[in-house]
Protein backbone atom coordinates (compact mmCIF):
# COMPACT_ATOMS: atom_id res chain seq x y z
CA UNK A 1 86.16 61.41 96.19
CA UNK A 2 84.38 61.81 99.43
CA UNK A 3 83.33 65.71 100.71
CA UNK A 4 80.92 67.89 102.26
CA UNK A 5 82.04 71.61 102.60
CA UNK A 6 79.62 73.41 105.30
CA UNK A 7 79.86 77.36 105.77
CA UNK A 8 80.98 78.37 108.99
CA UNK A 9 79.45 82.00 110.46
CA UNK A 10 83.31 83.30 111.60
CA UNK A 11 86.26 84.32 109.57
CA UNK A 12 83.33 85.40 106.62
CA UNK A 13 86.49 87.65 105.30
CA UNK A 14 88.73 84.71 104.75
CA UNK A 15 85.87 81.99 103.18
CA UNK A 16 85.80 80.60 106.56
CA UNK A 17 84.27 76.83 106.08
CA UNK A 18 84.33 73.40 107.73
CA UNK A 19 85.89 70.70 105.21
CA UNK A 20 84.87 66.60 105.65
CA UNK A 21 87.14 64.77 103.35
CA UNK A 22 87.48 61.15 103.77
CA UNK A 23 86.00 61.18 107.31
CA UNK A 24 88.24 63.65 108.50
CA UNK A 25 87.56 67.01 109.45
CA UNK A 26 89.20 70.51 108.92
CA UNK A 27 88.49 73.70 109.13
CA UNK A 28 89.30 75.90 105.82
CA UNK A 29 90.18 79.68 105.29
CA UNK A 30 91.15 81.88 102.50
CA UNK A 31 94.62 83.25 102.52
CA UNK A 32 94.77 86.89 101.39
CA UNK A 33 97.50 88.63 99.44
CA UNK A 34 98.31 92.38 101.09
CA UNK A 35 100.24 95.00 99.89
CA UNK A 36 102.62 95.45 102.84
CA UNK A 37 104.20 92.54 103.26
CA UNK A 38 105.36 89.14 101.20
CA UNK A 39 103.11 85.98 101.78
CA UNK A 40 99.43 85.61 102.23
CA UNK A 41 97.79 86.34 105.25
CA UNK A 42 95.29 83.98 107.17
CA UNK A 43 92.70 84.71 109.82
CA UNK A 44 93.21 82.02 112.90
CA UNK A 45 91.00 82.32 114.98
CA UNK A 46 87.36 81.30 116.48
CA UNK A 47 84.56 82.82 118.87
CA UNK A 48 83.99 81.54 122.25
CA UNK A 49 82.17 83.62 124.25
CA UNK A 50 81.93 86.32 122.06
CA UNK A 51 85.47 86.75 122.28
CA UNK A 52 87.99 86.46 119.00
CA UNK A 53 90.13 83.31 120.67
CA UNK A 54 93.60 81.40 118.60
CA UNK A 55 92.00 78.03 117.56
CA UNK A 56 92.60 74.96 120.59
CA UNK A 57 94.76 72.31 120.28
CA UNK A 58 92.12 70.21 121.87
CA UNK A 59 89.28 70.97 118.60
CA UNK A 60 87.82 68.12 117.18
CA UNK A 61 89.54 69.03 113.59
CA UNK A 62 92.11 66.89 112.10
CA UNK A 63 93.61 70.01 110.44
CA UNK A 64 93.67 73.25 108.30
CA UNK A 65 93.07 73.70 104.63
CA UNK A 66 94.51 77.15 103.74
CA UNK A 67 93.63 78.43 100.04
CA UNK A 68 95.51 80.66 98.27
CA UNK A 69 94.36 82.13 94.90
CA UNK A 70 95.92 85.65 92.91
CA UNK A 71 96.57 86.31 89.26
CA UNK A 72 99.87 84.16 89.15
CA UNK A 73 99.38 81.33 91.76
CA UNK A 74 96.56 78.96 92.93
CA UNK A 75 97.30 76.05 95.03
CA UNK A 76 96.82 75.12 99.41
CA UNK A 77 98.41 74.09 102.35
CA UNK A 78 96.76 71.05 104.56
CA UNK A 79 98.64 71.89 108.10
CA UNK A 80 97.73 68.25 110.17
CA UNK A 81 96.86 69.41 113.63
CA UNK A 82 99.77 68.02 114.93
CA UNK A 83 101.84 70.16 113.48
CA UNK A 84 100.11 73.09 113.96
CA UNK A 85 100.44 72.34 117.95
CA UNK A 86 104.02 71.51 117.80
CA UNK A 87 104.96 74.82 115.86
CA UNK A 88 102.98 77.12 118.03
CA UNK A 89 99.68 78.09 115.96
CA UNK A 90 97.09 76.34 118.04
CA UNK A 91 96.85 77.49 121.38
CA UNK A 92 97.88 74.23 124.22
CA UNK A 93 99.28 74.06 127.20
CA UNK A 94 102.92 74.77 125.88
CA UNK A 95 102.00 77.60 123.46
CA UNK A 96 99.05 81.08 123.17
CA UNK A 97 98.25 80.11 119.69
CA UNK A 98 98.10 82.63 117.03
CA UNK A 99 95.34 84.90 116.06
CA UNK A 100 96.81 84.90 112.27
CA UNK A 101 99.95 84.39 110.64
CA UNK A 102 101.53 84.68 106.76
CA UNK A 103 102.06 81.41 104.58
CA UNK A 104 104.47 81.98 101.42
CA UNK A 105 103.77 79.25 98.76
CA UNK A 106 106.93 80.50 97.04
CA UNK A 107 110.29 82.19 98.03
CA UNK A 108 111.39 85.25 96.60
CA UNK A 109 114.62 87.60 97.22
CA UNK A 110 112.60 90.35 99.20
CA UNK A 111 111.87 87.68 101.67
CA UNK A 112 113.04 88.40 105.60
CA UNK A 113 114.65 86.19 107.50
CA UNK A 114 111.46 84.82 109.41
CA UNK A 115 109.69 84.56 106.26
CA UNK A 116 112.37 82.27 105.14
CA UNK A 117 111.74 80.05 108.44
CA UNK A 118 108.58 80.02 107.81
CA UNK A 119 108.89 79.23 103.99
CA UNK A 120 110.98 75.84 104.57
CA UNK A 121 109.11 74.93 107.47
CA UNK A 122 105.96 75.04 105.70
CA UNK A 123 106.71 74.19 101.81
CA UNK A 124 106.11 70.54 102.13
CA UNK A 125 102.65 71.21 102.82
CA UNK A 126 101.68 73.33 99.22
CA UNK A 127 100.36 71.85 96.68
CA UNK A 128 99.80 73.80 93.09
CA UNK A 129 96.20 73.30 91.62
C-alpha cells in the first residue's frame, strides 16, 4: 500500500489533512459526533483570501476521506469528487457548495426525513474499519 498523509493548517478541529493514496489525492477531515442532532458533522471548507470559502469543484483533489470514530462505530466515507459536484457540496457553476454538512454511517428511527436522503444517498460510500 502506497500513502503519504501531510497536515494541512485549516479545519485543525476536524484533523484536517491532505491524503496521497495510489497517486491520487484527497483531502481528509474528522467527522464529529454532537449532541443536537443524529449523524456526524464535517467541516467543508478552505481559506482563500483569508476568507472561510465551500471547497471548488475545480481543486486538484480526486476526493474526500471523511473519518468517523465514537465508542460504538469506526469506519469512513471516500466521496469521489464527482459526486460531491453533482450533489451540491463543492461549490461550481451549478451549485454554492457547502460550508459543512452531517454524514450518518447508520440509520436509526429518530432519523428526519432529510437525514434519511442523505443516509441512502451516501451509504454506499462507508466502509466499517
Amino acid at each position: 500500500m502506497n500513502y503519504k498523509i501531510l497536515d494541512n493548517d485549516f479545519n485543525l478541529k476536524y484533523d484536517g489533512k491532505i491524503v496521497e493514496y495510489n497517486t491520487k489525492y484527497y483531502r481528509y477531515r474528522k467527522a464529529r459526533k454532537t449532541n443536537k442532532k443524529e449523524g456526524y458533522f464535517v467541516a467543508f471548507w478552505e481559506k482563500e483570501n483569508k476568507i472561510n470559502v465551500p471547497f471548488n469543484s475545480k481543486m486538484d483533489y480526486d476526493g474526500f476521506i471523511i473519518y468517523i470514530k465514537d465508542k460504538k462505530l469506526e469506519g469512513f466515507f471516500v466521496f469521489s469528487k464527482d459526486f460531491l459536484v453533482e450533489n451540491g457540496y463543492l461549490k461550481s457553476e451549478k451549485f454554492n457548495g457547502k460550508m459543512g454538512f452531517r454524514v450518518y454511517p447508520i440509520q436509526t428511527d429518530t432519523m428526519n426525513e432529510t437525514a434519511i436522503k442523505t443516509y441512502n444517498t451516501t451509504k454506499s460510500f462507508f466502509k466499517i474499519i
